[in-house]
N, C-alpha and C. Protein backbone atom coordinates (compact mmCIF):
# COMPACT_ATOMS: atom_id res chain seq x y z
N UNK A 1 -74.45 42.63 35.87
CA UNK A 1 -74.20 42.63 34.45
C UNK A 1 -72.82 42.02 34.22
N UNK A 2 -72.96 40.95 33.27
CA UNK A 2 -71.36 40.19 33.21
C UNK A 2 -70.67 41.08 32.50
N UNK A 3 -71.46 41.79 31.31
CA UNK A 3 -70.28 42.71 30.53
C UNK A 3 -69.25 43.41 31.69
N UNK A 4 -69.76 44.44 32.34
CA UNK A 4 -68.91 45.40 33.11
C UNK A 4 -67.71 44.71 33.87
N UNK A 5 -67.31 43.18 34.12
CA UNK A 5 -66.57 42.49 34.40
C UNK A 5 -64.99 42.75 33.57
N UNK A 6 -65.68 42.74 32.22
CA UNK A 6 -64.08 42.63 31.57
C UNK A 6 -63.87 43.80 31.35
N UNK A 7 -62.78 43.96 31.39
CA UNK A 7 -61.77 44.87 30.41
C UNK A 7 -62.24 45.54 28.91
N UNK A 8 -62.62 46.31 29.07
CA UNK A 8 -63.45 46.81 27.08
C UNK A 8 -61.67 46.64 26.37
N UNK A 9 -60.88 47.12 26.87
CA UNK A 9 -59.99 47.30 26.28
C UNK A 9 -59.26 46.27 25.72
N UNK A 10 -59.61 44.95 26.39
CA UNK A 10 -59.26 43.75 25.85
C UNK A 10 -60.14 42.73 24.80
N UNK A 11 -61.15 43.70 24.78
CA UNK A 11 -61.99 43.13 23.37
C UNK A 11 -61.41 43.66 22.23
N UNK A 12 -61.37 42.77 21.43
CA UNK A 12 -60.49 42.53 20.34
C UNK A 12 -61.48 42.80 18.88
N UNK A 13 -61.55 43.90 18.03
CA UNK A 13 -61.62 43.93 17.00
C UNK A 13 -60.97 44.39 15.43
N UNK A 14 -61.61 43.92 14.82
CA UNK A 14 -61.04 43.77 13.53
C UNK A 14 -61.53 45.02 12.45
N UNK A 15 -62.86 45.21 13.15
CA UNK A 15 -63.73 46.45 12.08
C UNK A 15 -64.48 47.24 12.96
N UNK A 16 -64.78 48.04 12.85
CA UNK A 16 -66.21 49.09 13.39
C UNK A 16 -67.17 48.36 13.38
N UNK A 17 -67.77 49.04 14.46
CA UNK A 17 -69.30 48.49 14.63
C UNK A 17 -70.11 48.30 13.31
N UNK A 18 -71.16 47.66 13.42
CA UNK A 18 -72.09 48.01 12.32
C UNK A 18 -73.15 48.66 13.01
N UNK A 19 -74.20 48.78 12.20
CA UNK A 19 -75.53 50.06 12.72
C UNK A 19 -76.18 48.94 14.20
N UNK A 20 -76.39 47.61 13.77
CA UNK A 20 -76.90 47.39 15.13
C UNK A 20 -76.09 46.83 16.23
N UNK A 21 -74.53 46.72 16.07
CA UNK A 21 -73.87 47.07 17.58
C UNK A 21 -73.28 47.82 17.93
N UNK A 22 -74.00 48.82 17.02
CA UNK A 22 -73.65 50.36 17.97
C UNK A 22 -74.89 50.26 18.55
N UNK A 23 -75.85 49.81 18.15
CA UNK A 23 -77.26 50.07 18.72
C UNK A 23 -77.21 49.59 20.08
N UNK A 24 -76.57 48.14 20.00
CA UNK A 24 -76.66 47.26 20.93
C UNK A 24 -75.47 47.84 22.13
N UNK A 25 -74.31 48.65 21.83
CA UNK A 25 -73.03 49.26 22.71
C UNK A 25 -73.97 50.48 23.25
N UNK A 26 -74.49 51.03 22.46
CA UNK A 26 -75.50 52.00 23.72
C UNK A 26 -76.36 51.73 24.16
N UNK A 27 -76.78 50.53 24.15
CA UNK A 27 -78.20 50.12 24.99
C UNK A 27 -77.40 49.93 26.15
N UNK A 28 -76.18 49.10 25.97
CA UNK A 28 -75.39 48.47 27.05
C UNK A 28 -74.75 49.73 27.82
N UNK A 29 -74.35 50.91 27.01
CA UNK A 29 -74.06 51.99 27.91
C UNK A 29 -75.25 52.94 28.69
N UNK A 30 -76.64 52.82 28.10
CA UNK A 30 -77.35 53.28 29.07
C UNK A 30 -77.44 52.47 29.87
N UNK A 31 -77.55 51.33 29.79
CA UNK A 31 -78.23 50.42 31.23
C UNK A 31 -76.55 50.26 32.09
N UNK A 32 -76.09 50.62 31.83
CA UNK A 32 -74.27 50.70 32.96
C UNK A 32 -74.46 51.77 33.49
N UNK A 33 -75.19 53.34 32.81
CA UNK A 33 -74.78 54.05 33.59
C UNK A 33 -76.47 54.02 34.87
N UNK A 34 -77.64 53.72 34.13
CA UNK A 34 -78.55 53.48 35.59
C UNK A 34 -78.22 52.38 36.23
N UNK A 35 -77.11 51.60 35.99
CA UNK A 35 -76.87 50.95 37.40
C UNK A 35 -76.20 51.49 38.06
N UNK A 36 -75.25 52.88 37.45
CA UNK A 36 -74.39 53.56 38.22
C UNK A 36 -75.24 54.84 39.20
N UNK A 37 -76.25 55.03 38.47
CA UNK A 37 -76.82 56.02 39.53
C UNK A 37 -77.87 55.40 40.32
N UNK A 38 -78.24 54.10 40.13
CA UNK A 38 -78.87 53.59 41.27
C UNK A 38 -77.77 53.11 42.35
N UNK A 39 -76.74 52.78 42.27
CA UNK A 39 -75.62 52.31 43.24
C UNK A 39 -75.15 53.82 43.84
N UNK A 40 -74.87 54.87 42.98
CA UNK A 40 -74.16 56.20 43.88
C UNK A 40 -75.44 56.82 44.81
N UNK A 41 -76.62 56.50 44.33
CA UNK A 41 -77.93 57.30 45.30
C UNK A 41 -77.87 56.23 46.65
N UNK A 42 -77.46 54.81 46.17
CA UNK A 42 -77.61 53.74 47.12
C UNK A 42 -76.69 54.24 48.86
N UNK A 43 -75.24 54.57 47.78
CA UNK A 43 -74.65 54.66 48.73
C UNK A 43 -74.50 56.28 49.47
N UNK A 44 -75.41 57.24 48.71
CA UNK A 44 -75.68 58.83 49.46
C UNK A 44 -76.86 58.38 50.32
N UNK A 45 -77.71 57.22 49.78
CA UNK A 45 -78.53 57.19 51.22
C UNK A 45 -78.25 56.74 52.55
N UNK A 46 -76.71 55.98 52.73
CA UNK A 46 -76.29 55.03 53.49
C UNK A 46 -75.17 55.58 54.63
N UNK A 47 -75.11 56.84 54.09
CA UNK A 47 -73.64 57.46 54.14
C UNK A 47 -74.20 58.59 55.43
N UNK A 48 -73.75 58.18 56.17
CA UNK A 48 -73.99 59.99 57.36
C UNK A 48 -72.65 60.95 56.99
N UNK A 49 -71.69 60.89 56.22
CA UNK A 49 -70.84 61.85 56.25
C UNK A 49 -71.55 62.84 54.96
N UNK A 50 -71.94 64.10 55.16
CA UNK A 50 -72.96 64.66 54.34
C UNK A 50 -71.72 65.61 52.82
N UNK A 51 -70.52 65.44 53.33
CA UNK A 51 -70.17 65.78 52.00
C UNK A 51 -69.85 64.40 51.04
N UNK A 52 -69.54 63.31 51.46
CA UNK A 52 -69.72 62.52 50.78
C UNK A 52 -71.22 62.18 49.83
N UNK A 53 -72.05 62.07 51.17
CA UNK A 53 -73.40 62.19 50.48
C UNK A 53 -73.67 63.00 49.04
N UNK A 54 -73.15 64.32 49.48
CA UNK A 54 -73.47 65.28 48.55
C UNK A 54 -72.72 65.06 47.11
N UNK A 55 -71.37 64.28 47.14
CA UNK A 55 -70.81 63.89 46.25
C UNK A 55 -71.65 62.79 45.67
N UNK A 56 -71.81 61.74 45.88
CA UNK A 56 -72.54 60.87 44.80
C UNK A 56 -73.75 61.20 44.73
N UNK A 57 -74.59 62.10 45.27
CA UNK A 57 -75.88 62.64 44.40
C UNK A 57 -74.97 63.57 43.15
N UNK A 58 -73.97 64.32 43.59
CA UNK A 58 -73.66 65.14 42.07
C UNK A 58 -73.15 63.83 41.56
N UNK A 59 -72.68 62.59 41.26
CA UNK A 59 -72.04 61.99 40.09
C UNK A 59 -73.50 61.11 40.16
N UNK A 60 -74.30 60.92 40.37
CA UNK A 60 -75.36 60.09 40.13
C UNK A 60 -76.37 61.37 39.17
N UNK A 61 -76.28 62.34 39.75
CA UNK A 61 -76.43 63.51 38.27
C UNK A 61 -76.37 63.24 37.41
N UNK A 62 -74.55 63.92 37.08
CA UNK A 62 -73.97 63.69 36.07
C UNK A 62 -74.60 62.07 35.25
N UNK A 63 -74.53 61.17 35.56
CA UNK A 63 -74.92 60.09 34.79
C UNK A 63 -76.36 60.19 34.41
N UNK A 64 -77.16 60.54 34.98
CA UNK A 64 -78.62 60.98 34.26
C UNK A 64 -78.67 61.80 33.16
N UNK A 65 -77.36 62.60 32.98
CA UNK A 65 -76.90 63.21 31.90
C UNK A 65 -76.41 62.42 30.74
N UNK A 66 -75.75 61.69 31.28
CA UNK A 66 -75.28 60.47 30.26
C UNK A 66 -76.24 59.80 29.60
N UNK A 67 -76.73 59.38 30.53
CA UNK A 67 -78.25 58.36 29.88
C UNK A 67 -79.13 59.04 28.79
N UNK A 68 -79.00 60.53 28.96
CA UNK A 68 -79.95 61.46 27.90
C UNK A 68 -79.11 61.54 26.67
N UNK A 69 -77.57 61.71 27.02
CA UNK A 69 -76.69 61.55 25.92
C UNK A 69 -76.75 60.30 24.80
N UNK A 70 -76.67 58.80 25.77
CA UNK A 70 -76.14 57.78 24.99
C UNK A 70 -78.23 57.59 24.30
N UNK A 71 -78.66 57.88 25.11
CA UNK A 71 -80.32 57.80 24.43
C UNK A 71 -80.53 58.75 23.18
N UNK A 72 -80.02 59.96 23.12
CA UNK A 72 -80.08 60.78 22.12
C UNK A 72 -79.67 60.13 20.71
N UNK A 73 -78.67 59.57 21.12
CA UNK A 73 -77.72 58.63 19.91
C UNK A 73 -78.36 57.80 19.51
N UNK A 74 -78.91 57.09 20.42
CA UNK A 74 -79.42 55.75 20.31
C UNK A 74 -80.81 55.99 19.12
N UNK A 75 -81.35 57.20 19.38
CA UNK A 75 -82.48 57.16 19.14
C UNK A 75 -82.69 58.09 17.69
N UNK A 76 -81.20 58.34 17.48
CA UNK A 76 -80.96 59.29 16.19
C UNK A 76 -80.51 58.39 15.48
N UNK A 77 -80.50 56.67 16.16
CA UNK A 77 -79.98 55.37 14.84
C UNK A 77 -81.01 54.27 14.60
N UNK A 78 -82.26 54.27 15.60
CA UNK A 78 -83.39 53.47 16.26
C UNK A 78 -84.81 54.42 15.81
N UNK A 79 -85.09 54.15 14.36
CA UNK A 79 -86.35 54.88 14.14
C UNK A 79 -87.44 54.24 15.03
N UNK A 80 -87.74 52.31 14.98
CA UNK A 80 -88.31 51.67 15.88
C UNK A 80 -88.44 51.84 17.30
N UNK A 81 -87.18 52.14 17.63
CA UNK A 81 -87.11 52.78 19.08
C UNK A 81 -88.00 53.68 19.42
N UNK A 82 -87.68 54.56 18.48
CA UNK A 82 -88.56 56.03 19.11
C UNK A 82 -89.86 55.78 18.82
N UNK A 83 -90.07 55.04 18.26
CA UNK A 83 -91.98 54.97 17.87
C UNK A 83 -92.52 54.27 19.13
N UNK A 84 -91.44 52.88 19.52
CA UNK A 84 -92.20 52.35 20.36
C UNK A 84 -92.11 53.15 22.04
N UNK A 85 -90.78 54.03 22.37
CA UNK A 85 -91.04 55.06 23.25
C UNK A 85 -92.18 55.72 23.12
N UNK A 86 -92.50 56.59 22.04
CA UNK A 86 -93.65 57.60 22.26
C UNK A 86 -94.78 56.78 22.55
N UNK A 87 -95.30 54.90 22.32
CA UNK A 87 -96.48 54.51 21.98
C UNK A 87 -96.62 54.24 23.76
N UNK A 88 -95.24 54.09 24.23
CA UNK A 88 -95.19 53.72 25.95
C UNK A 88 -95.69 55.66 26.80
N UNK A 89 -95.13 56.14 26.17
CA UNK A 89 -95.59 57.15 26.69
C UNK A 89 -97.44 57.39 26.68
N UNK A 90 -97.43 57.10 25.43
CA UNK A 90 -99.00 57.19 24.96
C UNK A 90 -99.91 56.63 26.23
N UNK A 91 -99.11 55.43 26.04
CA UNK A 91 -100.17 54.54 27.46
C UNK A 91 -100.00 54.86 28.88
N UNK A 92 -99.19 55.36 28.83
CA UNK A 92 -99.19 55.89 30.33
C UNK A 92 -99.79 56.86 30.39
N UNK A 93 -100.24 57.64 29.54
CA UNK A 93 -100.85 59.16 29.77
C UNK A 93 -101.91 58.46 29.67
N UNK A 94 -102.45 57.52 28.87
CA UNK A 94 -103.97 57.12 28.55
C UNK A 94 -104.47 56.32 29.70
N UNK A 95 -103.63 55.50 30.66
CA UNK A 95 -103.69 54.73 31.52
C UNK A 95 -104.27 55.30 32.67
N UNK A 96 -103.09 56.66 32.78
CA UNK A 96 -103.13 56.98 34.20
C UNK A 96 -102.95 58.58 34.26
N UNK A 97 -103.21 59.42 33.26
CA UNK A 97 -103.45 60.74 33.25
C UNK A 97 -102.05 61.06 33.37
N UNK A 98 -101.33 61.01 33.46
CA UNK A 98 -99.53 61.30 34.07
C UNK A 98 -99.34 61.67 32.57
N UNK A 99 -98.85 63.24 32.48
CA UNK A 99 -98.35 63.72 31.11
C UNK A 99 -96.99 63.34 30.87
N UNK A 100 -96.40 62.73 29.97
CA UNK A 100 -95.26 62.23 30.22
C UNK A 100 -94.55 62.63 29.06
N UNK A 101 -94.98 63.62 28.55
CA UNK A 101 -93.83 64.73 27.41
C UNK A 101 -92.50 65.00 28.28
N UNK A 102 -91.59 64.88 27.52
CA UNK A 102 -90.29 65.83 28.04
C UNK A 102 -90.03 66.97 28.07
């Protein structure tokens, strides 16, 4: 992801977001933090020192936490969002029997 390259702090604005790049700053913060817990599980699978291990499964946690956070938001500003989530859920239960309520 090129974003995670720069500096946030050196982006330069003038005003607040509007409704769709906040939409668009938490899409970008969920998909940062599952690259972060696919990279910390990457490196607890790689790792023989088992308290390390045990450390990035807890911060690869913690970020699955995040992802429910910045999604909560996301989805309390994204009426479209949530319709087309539940219609993906729909099909997967209809597809393949897999109940996929939360």
């Amino acid at each position: 992801m090129a974003m995670m390259g720069v500096n946030p702090s050196l982006i330069v604005r003038d005003k607040p977001y509007t409704k769709e790049e906040l939409m668009e700053a938490l899409r970008l913060a969920i998909s940062a933090e599952l690259d972060a817990i696919n990279l910390y599980e990457q490196m607890a699978k790689f790792t023989q020192d088992e308290k390390c291990k045990k450390m990035f499964l807890d911060v690869a946690k913690e970020e699955k936490t995040h992802v429910g956070e910045f999604l909560a938001l996301l989805l309390s500003l994204d009426i479209q969002q949530v319709k087309e989530l539940k219609e993906g859920f729909k099909e997967v239960e209809e597809e393949t029997g897999i109940k996929t309520t939360l």
